[in-house]
N, C-alpha and C. Protein backbone atom coordinates (compact mmCIF):
# COMPACT_ATOMS: atom_id res chain seq x y z
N UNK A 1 72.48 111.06 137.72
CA UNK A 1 73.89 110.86 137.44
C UNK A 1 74.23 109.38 137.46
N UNK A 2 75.31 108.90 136.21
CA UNK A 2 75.53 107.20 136.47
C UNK A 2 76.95 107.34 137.31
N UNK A 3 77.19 106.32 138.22
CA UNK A 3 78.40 105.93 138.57
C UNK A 3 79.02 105.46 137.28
N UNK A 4 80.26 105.53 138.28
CA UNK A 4 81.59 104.82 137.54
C UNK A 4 81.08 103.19 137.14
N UNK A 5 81.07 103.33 135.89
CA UNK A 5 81.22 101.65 135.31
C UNK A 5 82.33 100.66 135.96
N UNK A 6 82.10 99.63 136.16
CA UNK A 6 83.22 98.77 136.73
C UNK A 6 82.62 97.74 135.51
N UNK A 7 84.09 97.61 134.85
CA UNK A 7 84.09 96.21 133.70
C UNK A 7 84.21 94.64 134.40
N UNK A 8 84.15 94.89 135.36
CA UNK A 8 83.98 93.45 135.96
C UNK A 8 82.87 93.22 136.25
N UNK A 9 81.74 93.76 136.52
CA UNK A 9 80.39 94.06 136.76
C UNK A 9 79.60 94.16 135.82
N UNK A 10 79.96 95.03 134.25
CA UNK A 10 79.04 95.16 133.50
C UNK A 10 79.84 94.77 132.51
N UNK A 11 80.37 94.30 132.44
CA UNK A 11 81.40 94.37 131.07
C UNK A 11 81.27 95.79 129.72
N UNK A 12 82.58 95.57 129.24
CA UNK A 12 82.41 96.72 128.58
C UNK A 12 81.81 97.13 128.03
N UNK A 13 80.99 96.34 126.86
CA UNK A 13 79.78 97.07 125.95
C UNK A 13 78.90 98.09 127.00
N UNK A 14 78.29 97.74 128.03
CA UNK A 14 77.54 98.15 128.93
C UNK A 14 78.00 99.79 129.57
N UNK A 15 79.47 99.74 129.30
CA UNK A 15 80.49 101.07 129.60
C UNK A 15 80.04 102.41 128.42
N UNK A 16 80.13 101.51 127.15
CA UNK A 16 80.43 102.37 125.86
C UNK A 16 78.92 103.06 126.02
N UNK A 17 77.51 102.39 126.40
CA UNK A 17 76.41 102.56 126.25
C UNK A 17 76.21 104.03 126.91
N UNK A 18 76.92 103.98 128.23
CA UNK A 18 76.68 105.34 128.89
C UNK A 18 77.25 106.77 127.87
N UNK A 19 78.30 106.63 127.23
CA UNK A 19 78.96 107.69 126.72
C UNK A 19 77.86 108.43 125.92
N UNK A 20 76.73 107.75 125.34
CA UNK A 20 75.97 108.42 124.25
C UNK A 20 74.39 108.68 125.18
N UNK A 21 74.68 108.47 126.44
CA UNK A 21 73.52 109.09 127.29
C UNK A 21 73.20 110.04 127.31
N UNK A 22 74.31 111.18 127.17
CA UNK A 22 73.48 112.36 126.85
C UNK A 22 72.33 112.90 125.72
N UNK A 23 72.60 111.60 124.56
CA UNK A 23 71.77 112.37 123.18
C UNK A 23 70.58 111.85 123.27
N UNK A 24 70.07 110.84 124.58
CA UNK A 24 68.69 110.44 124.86
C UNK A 24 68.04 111.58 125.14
N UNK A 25 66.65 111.36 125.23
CA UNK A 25 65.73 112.34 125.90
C UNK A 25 65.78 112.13 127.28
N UNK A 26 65.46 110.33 126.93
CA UNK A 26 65.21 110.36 128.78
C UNK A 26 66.17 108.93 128.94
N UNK A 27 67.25 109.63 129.52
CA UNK A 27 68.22 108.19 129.52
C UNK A 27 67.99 107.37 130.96
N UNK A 28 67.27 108.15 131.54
CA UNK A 28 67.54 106.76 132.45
C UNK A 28 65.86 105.76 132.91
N UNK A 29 65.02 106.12 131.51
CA UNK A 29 64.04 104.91 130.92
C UNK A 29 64.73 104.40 130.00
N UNK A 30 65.57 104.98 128.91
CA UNK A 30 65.32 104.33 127.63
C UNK A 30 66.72 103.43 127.61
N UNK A 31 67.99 104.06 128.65
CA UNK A 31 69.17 103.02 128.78
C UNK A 31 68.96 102.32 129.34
N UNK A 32 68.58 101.61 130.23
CA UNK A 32 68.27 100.62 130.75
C UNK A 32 67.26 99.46 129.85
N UNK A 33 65.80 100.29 129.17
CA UNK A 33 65.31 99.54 128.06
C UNK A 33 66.37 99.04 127.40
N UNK A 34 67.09 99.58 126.75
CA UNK A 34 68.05 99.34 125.32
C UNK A 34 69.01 98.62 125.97
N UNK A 35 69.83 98.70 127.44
CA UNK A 35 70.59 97.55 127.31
C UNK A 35 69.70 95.70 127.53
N UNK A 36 68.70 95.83 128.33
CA UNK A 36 67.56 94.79 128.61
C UNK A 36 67.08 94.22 127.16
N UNK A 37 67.10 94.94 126.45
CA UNK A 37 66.56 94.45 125.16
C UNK A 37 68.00 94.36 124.10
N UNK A 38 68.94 94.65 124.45
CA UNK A 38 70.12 94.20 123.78
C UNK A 38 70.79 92.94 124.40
N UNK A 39 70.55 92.82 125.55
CA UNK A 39 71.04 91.17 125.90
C UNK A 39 70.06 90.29 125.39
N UNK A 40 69.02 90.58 125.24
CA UNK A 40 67.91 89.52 125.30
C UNK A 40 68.57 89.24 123.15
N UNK A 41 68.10 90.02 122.74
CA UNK A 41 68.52 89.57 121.62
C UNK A 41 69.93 89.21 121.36
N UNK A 42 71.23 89.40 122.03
CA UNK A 42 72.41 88.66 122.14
C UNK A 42 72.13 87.49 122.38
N UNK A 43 71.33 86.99 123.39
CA UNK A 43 71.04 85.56 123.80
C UNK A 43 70.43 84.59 122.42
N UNK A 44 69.82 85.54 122.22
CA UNK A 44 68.39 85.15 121.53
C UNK A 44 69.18 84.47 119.67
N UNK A 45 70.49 85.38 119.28
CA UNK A 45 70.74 85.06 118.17
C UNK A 45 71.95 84.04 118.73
N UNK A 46 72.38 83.89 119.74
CA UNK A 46 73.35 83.07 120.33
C UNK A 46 72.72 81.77 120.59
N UNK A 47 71.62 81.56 121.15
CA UNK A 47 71.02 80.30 121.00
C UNK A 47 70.85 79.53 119.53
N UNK A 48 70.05 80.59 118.53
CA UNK A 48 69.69 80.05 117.13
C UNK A 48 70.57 79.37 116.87
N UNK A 49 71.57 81.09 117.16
CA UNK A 49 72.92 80.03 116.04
C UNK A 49 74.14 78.61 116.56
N UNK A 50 74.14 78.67 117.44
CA UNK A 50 74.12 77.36 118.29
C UNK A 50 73.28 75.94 117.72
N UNK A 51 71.82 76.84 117.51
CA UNK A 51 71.04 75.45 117.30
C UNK A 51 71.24 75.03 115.65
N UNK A 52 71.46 76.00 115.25
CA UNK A 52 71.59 75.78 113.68
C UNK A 52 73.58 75.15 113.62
N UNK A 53 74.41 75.24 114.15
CA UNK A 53 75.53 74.71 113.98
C UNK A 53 74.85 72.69 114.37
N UNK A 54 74.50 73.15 115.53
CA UNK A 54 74.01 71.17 116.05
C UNK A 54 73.14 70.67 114.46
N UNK A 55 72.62 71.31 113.96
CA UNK A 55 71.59 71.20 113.09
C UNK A 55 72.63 70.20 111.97
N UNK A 56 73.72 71.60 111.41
CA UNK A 56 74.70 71.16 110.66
C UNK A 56 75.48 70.47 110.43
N UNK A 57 75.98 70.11 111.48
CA UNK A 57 77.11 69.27 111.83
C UNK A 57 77.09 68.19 112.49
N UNK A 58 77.83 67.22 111.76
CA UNK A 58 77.57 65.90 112.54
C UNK A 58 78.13 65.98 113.83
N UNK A 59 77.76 65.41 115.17
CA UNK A 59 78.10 65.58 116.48
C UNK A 59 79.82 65.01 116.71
N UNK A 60 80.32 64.03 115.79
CA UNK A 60 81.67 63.90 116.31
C UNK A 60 82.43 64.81 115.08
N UNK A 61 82.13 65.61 114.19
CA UNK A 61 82.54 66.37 113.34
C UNK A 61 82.45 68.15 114.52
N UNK A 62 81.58 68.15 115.19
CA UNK A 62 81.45 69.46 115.85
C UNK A 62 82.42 69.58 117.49
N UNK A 63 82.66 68.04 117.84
CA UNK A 63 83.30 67.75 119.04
C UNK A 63 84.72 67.98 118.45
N UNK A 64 85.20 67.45 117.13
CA UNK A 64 86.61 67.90 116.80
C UNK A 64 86.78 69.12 115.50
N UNK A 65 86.20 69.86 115.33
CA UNK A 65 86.00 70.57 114.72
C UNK A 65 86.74 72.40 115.30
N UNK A 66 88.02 72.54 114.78
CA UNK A 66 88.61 73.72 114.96
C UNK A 66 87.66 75.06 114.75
N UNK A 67 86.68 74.72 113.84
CA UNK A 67 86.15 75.86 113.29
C UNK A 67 84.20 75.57 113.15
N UNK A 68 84.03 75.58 113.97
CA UNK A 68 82.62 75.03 113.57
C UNK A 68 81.37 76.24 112.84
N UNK A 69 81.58 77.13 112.51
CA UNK A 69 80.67 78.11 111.99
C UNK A 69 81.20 77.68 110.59
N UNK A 70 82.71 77.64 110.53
CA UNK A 70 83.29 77.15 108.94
C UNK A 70 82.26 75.98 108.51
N UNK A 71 82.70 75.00 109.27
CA UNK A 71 82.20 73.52 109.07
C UNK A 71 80.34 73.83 108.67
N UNK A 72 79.80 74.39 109.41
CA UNK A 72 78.19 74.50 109.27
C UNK A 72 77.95 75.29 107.91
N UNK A 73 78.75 76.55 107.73
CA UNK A 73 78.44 77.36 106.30
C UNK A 73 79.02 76.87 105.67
N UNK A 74 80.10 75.53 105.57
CA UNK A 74 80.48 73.95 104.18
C UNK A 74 79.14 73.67 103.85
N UNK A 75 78.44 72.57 104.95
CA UNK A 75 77.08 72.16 105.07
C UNK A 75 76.15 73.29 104.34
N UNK A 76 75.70 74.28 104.58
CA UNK A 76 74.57 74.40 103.82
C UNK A 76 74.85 75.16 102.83
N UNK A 77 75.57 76.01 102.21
CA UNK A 77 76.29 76.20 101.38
C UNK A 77 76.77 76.21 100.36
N UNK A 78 77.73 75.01 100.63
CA UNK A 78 79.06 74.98 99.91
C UNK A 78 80.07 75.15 100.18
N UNK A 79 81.44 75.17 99.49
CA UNK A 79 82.82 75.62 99.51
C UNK A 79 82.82 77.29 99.72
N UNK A 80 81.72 77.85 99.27
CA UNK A 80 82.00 79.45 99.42
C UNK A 80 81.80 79.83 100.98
N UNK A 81 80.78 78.85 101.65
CA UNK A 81 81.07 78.92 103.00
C UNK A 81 82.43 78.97 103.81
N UNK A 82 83.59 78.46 103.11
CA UNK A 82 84.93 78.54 104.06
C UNK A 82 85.31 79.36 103.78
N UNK A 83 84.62 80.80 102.60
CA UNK A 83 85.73 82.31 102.97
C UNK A 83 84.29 82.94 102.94
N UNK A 84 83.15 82.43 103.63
CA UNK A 84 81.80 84.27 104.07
C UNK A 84 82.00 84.09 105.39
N UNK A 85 82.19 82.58 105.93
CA UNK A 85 82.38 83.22 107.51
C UNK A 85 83.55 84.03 107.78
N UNK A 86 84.98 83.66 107.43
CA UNK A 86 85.89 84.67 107.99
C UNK A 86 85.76 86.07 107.55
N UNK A 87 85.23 86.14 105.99
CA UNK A 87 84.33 87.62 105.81
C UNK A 87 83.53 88.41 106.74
N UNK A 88 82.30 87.49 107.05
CA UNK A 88 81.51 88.40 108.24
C UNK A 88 82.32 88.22 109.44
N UNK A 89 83.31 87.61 110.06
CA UNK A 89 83.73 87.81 111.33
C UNK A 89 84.74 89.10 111.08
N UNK A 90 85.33 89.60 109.80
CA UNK A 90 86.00 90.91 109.83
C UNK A 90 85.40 92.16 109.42
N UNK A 91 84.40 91.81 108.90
CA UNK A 91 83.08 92.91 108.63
C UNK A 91 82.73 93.20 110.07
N UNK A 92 82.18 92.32 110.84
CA UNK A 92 82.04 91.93 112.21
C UNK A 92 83.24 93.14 113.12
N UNK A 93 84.31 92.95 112.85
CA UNK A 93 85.43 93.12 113.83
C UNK A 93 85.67 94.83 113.54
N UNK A 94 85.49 95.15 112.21
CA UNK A 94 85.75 96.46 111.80
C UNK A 94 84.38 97.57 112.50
N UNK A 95 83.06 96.77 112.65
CA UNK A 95 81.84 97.42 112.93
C UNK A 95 81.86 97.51 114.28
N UNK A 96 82.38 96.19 115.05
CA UNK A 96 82.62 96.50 116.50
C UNK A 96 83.52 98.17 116.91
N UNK A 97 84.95 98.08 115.83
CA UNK A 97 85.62 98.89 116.28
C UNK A 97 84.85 100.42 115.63
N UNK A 98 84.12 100.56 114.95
CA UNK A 98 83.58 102.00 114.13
C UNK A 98 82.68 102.17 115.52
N UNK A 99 82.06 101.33 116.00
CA UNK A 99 81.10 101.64 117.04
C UNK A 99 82.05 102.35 118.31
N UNK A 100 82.94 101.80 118.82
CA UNK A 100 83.92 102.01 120.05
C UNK A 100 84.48 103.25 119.43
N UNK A 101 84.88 103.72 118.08
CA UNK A 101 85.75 105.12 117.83
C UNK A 101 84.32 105.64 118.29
N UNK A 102 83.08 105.93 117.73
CA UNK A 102 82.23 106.60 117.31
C UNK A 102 82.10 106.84 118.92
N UNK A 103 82.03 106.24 119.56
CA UNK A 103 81.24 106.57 121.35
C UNK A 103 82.14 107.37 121.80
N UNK A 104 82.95 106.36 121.40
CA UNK A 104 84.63 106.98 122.54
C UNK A 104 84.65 108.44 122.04
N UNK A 105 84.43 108.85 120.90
CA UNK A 105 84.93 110.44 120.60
C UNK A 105 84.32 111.34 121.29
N UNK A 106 82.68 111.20 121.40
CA UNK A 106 81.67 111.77 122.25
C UNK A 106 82.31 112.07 123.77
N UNK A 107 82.48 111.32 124.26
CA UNK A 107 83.51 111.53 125.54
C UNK A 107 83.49 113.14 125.64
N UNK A 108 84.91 113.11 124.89
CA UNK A 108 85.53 114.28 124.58
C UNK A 108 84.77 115.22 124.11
N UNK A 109 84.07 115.10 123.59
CA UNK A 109 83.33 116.51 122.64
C UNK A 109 82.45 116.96 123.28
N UNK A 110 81.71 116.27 124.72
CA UNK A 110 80.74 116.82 126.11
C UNK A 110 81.54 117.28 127.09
């Protein structure tokens, strides 16, 4: 049995993960794998892309820079870079929320 999630402790993604524990075989090897191997690759594309903005951008262009993912997809790019990032950040925002309906309904339906 899992305890009560506390979002101060695990933060929420870590909450939503339990709801779909039941459709594991063996959830309490493979949730724990899957969240261990889901931070590691959060980190992992959070560093790149970090290193690839320093890459892009000149250092006093990234220190005053409102938007620096904008500024980096100018750089390699082009001009079409200042409307794919706000594209993928709402592609982004809509997939976050399809994921949170999709768990959250399970809830209810066990």
């Amino acid at each position: 049995p899992y305890r009560e999630c506390n979002t101060t402790q695990f933060g929420l993604i870590f909450c939503t993960t339990q709801y779909i524990a039941e459709e594991l075989k063996n959830p309490s090897k493979s949730l724990p794998r899957a969240t261990a191997l889901g931070v590691a690759i959060c980190i992992t594309v959070y560093v790149l892309i970090n290193a690839a903005y320093l890459a892009a951008v000149p250092p006093l262009q990234f220190a005053t820079s409102g938007a620096v993912a904008r500024d980096a997809a100018v750089a390699v790019i082009g001009e079409a870079g200042k409307y794919l990032v706000p594209l993928i950040v709402a592609i982004s925002t809509f997939g976050s929320c399809n994921g949170s309906v999709l768990t959250g309904a399970r809830v209810l339906y066990v």
